[in-house]
C-alpha atoms as a PDB file:
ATOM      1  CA  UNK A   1     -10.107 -33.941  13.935  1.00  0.00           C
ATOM      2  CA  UNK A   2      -9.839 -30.709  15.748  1.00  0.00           C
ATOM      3  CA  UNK A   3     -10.065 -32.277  19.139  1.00  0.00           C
ATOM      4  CA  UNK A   4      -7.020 -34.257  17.870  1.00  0.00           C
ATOM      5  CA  UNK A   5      -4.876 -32.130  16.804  1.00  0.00           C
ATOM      6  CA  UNK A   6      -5.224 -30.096  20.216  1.00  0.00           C
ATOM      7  CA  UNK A   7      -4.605 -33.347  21.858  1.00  0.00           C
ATOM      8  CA  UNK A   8      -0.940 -32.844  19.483  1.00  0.00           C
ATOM      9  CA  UNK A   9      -2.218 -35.696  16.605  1.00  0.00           C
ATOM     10  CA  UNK A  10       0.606 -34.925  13.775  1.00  0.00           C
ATOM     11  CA  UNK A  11      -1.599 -36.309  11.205  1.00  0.00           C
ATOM     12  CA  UNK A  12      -4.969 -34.248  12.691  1.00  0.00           C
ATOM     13  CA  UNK A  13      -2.670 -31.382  12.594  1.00  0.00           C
ATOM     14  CA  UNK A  14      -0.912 -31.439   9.457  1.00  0.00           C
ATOM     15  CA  UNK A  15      -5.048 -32.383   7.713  1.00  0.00           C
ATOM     16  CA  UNK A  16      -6.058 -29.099   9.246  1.00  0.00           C
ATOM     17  CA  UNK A  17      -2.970 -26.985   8.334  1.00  0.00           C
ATOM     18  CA  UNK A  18      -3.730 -28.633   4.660  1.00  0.00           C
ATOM     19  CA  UNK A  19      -7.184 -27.904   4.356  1.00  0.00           C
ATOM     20  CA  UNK A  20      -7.066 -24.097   5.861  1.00  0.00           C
ATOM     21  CA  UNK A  21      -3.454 -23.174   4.011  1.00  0.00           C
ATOM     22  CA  UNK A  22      -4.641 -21.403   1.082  1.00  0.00           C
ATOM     23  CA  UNK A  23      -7.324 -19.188   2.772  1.00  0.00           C
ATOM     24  CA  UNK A  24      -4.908 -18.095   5.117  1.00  0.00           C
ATOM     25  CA  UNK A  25      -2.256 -17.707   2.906  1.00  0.00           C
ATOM     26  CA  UNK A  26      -4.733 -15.594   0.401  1.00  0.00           C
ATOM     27  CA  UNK A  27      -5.874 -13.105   3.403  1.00  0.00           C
ATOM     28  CA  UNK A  28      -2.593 -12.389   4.022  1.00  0.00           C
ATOM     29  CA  UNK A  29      -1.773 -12.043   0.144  1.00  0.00           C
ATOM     30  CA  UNK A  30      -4.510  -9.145   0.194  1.00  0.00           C
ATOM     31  CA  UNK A  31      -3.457  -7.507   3.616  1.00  0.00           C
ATOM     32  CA  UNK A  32       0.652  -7.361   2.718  1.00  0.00           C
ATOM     33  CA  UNK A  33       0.628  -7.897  -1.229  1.00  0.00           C
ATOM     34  CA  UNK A  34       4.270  -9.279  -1.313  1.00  0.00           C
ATOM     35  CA  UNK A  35       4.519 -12.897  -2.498  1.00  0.00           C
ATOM     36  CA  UNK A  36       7.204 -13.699  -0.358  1.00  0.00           C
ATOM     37  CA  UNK A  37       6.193 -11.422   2.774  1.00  0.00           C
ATOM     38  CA  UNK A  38       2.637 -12.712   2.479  1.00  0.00           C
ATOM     39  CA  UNK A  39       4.678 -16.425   2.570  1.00  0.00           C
ATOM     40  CA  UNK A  40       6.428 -15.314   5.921  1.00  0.00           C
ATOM     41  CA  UNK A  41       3.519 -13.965   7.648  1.00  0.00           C
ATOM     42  CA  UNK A  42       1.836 -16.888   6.552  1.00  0.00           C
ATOM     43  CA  UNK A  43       4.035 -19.577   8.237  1.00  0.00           C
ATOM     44  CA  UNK A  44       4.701 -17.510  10.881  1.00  0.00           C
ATOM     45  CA  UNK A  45       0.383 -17.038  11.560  1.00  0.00           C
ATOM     46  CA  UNK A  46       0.200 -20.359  11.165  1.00  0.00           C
ATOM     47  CA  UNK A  47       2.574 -21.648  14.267  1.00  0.00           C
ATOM     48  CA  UNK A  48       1.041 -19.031  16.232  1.00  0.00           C
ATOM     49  CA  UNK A  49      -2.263 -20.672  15.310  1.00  0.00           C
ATOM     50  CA  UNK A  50      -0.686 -24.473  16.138  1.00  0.00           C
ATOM     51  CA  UNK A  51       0.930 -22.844  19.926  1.00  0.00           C
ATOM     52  CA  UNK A  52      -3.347 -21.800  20.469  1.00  0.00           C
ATOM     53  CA  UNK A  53      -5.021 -24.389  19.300  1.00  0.00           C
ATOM     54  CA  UNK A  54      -6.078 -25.374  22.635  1.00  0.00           C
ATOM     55  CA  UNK A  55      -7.578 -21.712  23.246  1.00  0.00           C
ATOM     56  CA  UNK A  56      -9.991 -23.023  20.297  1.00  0.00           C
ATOM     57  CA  UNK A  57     -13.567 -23.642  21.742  1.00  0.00           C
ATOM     58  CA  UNK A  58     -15.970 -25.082  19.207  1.00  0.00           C
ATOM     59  CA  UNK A  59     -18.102 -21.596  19.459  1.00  0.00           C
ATOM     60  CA  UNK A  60     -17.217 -20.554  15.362  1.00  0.00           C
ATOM     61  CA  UNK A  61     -15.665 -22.504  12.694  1.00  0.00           C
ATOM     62  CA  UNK A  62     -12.197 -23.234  12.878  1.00  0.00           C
ATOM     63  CA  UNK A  63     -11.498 -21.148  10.032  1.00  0.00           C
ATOM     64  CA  UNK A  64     -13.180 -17.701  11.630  1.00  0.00           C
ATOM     65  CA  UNK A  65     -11.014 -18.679  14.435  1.00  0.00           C
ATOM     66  CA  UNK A  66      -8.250 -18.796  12.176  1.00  0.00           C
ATOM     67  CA  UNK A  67      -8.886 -15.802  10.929  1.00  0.00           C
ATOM     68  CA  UNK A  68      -8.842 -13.841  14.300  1.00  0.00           C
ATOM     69  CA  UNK A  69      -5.212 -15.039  15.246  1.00  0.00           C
ATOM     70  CA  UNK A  70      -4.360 -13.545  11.886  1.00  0.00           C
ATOM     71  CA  UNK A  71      -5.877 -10.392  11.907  1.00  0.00           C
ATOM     72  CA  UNK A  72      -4.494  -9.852  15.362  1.00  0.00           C
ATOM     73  CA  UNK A  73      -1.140 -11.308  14.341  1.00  0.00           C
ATOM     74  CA  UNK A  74      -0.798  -8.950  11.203  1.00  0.00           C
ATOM     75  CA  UNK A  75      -2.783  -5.687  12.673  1.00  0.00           C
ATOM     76  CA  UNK A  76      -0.579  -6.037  15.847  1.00  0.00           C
ATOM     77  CA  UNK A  77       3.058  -6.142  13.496  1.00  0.00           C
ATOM     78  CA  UNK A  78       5.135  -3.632  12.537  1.00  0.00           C
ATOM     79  CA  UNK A  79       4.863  -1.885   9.241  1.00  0.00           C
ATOM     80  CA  UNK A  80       5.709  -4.241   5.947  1.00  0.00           C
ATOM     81  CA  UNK A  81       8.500  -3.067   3.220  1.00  0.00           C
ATOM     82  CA  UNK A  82       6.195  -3.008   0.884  1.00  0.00           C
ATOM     83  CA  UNK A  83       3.403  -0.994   3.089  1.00  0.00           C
ATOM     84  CA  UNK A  84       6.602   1.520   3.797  1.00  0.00           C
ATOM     85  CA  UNK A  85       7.472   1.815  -0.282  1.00  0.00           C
ATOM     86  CA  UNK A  86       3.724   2.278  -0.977  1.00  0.00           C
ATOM     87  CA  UNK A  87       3.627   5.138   1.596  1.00  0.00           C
ATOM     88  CA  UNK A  88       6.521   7.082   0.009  1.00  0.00           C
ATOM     89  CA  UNK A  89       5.485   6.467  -3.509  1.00  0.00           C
ATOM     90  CA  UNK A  90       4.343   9.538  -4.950  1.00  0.00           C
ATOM     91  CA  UNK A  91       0.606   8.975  -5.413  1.00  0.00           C
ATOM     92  CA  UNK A  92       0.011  12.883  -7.089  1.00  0.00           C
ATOM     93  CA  UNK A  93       1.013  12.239 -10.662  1.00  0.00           C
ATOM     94  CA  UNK A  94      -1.200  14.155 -12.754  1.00  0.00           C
ATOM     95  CA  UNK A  95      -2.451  11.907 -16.196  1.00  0.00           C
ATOM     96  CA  UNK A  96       0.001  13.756 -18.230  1.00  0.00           C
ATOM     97  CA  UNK A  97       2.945  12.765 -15.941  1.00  0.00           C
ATOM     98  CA  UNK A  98       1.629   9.217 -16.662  1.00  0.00           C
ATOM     99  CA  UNK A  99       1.349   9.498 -20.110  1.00  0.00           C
ATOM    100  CA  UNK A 100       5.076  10.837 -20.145  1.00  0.00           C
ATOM    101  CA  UNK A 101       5.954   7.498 -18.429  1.00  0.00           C
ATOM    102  CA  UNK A 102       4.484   5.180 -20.299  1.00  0.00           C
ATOM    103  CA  UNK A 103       5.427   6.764 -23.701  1.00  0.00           C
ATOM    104  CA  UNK A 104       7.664   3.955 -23.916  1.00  0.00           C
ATOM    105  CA  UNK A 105       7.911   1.040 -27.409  1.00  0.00           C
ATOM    106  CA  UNK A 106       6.966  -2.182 -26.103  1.00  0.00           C
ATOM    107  CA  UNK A 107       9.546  -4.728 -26.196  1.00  0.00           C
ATOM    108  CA  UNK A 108      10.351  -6.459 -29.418  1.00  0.00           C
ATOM    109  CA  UNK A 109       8.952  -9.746 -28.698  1.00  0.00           C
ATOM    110  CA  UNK A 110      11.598 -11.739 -31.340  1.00  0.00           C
ATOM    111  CA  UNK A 111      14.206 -10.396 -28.781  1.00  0.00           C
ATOM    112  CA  UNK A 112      12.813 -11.202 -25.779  1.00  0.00           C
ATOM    113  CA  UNK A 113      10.143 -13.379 -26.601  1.00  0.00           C
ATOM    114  CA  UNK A 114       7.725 -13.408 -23.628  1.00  0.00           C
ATOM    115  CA  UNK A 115       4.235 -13.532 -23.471  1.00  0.00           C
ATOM    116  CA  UNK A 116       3.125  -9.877 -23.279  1.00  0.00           C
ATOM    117  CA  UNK A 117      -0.511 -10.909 -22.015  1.00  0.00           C
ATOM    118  CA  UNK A 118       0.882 -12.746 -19.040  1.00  0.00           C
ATOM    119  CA  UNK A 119       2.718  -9.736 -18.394  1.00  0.00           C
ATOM    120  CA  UNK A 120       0.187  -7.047 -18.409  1.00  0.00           C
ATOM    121  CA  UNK A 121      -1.736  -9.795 -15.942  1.00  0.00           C
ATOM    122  CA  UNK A 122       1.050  -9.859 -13.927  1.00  0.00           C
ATOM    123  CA  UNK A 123       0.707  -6.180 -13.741  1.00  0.00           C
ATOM    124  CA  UNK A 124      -2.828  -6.057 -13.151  1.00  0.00           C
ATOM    125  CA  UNK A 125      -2.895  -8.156 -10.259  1.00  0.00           C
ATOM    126  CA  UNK A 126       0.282  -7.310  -8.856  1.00  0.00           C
ATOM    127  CA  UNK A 127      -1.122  -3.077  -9.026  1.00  0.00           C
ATOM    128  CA  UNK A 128      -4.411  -3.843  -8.169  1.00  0.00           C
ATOM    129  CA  UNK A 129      -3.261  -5.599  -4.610  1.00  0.00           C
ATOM    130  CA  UNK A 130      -0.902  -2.829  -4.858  1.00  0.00           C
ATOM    131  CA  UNK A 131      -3.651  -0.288  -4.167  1.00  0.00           C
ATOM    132  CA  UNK A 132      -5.164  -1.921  -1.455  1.00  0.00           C
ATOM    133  CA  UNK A 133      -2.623  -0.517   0.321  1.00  0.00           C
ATOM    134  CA  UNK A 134      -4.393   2.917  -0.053  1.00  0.00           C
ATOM    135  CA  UNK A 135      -6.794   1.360   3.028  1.00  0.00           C
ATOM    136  CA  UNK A 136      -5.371   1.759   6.897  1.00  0.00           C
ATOM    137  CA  UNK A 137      -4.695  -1.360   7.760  1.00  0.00           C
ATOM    138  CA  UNK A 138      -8.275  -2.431  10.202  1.00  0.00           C
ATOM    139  CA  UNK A 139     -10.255  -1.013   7.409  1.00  0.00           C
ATOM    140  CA  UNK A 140      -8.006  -2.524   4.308  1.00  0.00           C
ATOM    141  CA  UNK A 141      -8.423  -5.999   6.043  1.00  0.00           C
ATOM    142  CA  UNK A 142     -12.491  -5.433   6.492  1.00  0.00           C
ATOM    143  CA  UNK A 143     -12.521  -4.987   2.811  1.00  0.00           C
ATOM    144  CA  UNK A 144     -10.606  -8.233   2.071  1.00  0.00           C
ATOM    145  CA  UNK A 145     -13.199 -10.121   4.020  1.00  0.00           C
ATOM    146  CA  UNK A 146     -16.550  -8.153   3.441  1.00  0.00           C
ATOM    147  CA  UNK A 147     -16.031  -7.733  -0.519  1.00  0.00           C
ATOM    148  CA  UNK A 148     -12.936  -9.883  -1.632  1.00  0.00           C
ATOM    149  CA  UNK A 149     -13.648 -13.411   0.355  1.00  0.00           C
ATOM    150  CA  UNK A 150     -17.835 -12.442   0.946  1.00  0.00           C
ATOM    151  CA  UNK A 151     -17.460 -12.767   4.543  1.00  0.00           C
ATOM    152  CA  UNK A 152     -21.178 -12.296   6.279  1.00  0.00           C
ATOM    153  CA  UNK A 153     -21.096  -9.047   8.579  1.00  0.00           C
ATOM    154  CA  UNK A 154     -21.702 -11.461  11.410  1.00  0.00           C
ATOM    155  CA  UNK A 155     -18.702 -13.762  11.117  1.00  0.00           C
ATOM    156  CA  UNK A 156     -16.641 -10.364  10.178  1.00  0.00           C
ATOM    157  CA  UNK A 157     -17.666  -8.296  12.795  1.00  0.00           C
ATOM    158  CA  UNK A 158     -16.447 -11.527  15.075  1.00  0.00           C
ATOM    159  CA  UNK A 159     -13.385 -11.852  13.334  1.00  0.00           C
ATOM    160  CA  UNK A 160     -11.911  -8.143  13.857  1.00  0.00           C
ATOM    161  CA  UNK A 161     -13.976  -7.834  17.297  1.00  0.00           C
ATOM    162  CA  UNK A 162     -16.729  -5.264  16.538  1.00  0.00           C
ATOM    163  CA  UNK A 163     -20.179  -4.653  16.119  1.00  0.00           C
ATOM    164  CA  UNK A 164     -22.247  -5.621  13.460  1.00  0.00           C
ATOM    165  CA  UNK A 165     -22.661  -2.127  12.881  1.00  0.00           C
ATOM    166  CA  UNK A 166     -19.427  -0.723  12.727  1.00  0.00           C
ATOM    167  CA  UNK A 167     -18.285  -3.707  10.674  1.00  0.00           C
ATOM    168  CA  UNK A 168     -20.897  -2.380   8.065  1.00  0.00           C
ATOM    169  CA  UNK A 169     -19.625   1.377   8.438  1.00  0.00           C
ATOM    170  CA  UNK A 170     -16.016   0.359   7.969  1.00  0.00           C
ATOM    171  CA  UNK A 171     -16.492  -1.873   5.077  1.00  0.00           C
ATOM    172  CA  UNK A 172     -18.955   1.320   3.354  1.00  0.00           C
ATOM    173  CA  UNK A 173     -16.460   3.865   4.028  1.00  0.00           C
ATOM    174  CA  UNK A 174     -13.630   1.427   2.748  1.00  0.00           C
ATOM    175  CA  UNK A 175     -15.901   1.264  -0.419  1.00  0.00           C
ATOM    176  CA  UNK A 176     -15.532   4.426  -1.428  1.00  0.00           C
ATOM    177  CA  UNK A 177     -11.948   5.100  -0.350  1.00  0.00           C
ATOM    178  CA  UNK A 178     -11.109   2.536  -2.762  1.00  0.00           C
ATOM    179  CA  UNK A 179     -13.605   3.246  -5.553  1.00  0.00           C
ATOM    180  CA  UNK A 180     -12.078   6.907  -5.476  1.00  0.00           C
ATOM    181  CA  UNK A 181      -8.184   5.838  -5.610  1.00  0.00           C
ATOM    182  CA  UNK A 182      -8.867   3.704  -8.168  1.00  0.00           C
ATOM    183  CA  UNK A 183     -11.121   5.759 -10.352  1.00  0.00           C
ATOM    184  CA  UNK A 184      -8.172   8.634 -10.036  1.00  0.00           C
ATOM    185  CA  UNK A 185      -5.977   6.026 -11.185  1.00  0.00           C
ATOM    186  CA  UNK A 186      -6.701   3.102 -12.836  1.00  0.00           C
ATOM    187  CA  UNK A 187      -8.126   2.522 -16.631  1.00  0.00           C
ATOM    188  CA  UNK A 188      -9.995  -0.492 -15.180  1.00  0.00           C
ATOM    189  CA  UNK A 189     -12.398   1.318 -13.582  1.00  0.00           C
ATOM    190  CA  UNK A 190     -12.446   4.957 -15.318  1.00  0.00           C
ATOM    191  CA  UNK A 191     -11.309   4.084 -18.663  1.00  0.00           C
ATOM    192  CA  UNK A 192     -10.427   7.831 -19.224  1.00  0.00           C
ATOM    193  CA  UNK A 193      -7.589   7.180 -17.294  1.00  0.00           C
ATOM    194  CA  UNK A 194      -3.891   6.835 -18.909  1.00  0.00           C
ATOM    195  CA  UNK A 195      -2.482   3.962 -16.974  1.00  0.00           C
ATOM    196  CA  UNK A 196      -3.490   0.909 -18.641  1.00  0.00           C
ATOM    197  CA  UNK A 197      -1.799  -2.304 -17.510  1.00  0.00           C
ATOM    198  CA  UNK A 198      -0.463  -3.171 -21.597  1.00  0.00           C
ATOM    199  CA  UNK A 199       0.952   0.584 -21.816  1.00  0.00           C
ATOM    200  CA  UNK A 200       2.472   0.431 -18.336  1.00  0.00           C
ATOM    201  CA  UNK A 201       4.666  -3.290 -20.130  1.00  0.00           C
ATOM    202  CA  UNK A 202       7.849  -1.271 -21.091  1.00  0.00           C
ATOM    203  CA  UNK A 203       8.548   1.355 -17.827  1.00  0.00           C
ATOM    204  CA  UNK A 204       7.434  -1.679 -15.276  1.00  0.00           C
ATOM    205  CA  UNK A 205      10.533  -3.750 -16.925  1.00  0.00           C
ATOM    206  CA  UNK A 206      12.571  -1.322 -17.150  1.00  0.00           C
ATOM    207  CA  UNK A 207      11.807  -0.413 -13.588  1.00  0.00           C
ATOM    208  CA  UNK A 208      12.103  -3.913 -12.421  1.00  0.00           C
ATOM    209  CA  UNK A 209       8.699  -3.765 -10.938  1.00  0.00           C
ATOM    210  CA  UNK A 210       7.677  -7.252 -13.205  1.00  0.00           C
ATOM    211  CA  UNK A 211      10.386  -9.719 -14.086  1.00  0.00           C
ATOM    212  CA  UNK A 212       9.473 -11.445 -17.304  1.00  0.00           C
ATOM    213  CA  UNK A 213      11.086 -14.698 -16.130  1.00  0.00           C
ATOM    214  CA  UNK A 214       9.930 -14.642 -12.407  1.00  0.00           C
ATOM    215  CA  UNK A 215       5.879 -13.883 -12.885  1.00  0.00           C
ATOM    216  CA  UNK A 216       4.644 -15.093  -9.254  1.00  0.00           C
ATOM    217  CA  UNK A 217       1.124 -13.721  -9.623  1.00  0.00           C
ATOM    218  CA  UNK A 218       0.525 -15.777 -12.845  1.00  0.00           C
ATOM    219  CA  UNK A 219      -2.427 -17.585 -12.555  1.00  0.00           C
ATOM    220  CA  UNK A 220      -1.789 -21.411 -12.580  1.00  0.00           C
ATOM    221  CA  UNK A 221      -4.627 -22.796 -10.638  1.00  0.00           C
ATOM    222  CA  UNK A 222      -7.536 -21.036 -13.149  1.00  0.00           C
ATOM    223  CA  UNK A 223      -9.994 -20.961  -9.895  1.00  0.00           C
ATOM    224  CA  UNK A 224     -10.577 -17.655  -9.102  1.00  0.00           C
ATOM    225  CA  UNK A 225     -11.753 -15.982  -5.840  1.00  0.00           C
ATOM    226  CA  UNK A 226     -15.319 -15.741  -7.261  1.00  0.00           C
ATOM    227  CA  UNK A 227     -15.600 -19.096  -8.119  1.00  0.00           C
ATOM    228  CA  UNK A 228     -13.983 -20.329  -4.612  1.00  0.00           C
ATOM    229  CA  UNK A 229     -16.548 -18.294  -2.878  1.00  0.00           C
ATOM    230  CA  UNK A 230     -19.360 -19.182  -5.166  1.00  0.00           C
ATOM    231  CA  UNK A 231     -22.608 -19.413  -3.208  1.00  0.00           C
ATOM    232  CA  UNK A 232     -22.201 -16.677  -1.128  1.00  0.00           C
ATOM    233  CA  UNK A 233     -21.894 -13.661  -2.500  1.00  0.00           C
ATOM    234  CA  UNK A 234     -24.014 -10.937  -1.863  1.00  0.00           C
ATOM    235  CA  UNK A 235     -25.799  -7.790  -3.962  1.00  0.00           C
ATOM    236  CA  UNK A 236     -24.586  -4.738  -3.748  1.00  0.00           C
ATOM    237  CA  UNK A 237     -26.446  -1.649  -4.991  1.00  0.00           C
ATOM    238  CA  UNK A 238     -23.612   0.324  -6.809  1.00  0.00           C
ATOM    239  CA  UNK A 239     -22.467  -0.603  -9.932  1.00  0.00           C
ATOM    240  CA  UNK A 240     -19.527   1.065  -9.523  1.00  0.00           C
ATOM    241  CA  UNK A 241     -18.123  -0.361  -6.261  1.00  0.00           C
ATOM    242  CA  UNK A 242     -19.843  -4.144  -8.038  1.00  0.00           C
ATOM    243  CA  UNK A 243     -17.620  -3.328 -10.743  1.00  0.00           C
ATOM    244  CA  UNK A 244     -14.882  -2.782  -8.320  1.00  0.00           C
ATOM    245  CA  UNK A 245     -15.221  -5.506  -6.316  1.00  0.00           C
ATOM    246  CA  UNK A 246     -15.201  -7.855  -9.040  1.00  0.00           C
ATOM    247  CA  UNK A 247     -11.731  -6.951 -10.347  1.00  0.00           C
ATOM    248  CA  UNK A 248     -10.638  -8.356  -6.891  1.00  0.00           C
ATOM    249  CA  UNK A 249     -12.820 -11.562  -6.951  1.00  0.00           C
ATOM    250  CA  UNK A 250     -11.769 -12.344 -10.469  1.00  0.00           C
ATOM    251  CA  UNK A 251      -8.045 -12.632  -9.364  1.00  0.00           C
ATOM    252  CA  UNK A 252      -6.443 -15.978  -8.759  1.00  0.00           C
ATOM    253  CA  UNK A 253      -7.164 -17.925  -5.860  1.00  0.00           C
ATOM    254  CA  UNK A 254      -3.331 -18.849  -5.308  1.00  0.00           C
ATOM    255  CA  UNK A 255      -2.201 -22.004  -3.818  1.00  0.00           C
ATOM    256  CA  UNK A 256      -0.821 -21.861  -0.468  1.00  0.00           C
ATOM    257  CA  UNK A 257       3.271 -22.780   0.081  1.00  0.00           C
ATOM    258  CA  UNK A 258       2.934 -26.246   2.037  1.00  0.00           C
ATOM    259  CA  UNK A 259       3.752 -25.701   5.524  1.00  0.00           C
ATOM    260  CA  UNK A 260       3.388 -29.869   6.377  1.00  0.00           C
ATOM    261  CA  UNK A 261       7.479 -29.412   6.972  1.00  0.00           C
ATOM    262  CA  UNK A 262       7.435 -26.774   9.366  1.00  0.00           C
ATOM    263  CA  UNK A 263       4.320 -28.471  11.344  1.00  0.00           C
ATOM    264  CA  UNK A 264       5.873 -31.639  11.425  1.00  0.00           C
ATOM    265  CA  UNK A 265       9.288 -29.865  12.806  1.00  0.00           C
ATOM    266  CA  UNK A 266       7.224 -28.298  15.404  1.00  0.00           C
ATOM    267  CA  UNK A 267       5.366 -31.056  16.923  1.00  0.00           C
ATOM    268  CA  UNK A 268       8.488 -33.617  17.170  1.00  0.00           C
ATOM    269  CA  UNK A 269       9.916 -30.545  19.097  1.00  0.00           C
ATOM    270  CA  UNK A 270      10.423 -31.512  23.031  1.00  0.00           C
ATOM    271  CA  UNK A 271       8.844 -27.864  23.814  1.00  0.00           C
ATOM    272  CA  UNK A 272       5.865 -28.471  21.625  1.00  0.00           C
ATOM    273  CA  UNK A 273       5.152 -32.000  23.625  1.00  0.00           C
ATOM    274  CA  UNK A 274       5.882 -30.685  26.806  1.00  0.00           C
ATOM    275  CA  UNK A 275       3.330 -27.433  26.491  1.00  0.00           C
ATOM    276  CA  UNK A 276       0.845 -30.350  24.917  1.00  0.00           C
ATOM    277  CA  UNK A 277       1.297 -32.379  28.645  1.00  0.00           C
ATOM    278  CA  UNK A 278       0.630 -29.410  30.535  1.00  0.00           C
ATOM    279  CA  UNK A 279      -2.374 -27.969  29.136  1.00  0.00           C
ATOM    280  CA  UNK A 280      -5.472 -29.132  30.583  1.00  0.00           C
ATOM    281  CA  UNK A 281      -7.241 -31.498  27.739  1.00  0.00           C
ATOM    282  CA  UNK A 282     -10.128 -29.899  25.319  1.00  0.00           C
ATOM    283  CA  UNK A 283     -13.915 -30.075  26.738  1.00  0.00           C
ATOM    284  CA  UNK A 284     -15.333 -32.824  24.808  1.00  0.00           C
ATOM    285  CA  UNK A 285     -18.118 -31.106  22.713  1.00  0.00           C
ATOM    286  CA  UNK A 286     -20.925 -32.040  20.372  1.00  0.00           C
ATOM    287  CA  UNK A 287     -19.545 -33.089  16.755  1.00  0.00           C
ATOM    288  CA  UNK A 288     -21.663 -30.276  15.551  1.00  0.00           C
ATOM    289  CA  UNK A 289     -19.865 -27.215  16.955  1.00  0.00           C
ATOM    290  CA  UNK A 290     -16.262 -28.636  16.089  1.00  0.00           C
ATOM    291  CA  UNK A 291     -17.278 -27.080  12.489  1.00  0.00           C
ATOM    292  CA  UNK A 292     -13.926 -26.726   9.965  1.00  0.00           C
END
């Protein structure tokens, strides 16, 4: 399938785009938590990775390959919005200032009868990306794939072109960066903490920071990450950083936007069949190595 799409196969191309979609699109989700930004990147990583699908050797699976256009496509961009806003939010409230905030009655629910627990999910999920964002971006995205998708430290250390060894350090160091913001922060993991994600209901619609009638994190396909990556997780030795890690893996596995469209646009292009004539064809190689 792989040497047909880079031979420009619609059908070969549009399978792969189908079958790799959702990872891609969920990597990105972590990296640049916006819904609609992480939809954008997504589409836009995803023609990059049709225009270099010939540069595609058989040497990894398609989806570590994958993986590396994205990581240099998004590490390589400018700064998102929502990485800017993050930056000048103030992260130094103390718990009282907190407290002060969320000292707010939770909406009467015969007024505006929505489903508080699908809120405070939405808020959960939509924070807890949220504070990736307290990660540089190289060792934010060696998180995502070390702890959130249980990439192995070789294929990671592939993907964001380092040693084994520095993938490790990065990913440790990442650990803790996180485990500390969060513990500062977030009731989830010290439960001494103010902010809880029911208490926070009132101020985050008042704020407009969840829309009631517009919940894009809600989790419609029940898989979550954990259960997508089943198999091949690993042990780690803190309980505190499991604990961590866990809240990430138990969030939704979303479903990618379908990109079939824009594929199918691209490949009926004249410019996409004339840089298909005049690259040189694909080495044949053993059905083995051509691994999805």
């Amino acid at each position: 399938m792989i040497q047909q799409a880079q031979r420009g196969d619609k059908a070969a191309l549009a399978k792969l785009v189908k079958e790799h979609q959702s990872w891609l699109f969920n990597l990105v989700l972590r990296m640049i938590p916006d819904f609609h930004q992480a939809e954008d990147l997504t589409q836009d990583i995803t023609i990059k990775a049709i225009l270099k699908i010939h540069l595609f050797k058989g040497d990894s699976r398609f989806r570590t390959w994958l993986y590396r256009v994205a990581v240099n496509y998004i590490l390589d961009s400018k700064e998102t919005p929502i990485e800017r806003q993050f930056h000048d939010f103030r992260q130094d409230m103390s718990d009282e200032e907190v407290s002060y905030f969320m000292a707010e009655t939770l909406p009467d629910t015969k007024r505006r009868p929505h489903d508080l627990s699908l809120i405070a999910q939405e808020i959960e999920i939509k924070c807890m990306l949220g504070m990736l964002l307290c990660l540089d971006r190289k060792p934010r995205m060696v998180y995502i794939l070390g702890d959130i998708l249980s990439v192995d430290g070789h294929t990671g250390s592939r993907i964001m072109n380092l040693s084994e060894t520095n993938f490790r350090q990065i990913l440790s160091r990442a650990r803790r960066r996180l485990l500390a913001f969060l513990s500062d922060r977030c009731s989830l993991i010290n439960p001494g903490k103010p902010c809880t994600c029911q208490r926070s209901i009132a101020c985050n619609l008042r704020t407009g920071y969840v829309d009631p009638l517009k919940l894009v994190f809600r989790a419609d396909n029940p898989m979550a990450i954990r259960e997508v990556v089943a198999g091949v997780c690993r042990k780690m030795n803190n309980l505190a950083m499991n604990h961590c890690r866990d809240l990430y893996r138990a969030q939704p596995f979303h479903a990618s936007p379908d990109y079939s469209s824009q594929v199918q646009a691209i490949v009926d292009s004249p410019e996409f069949r004339d840089l298909v004539e005049s690259l040189p064809q694909p080495i044949p190689l053993s059905r083995s190595r051509y691994r999805v």
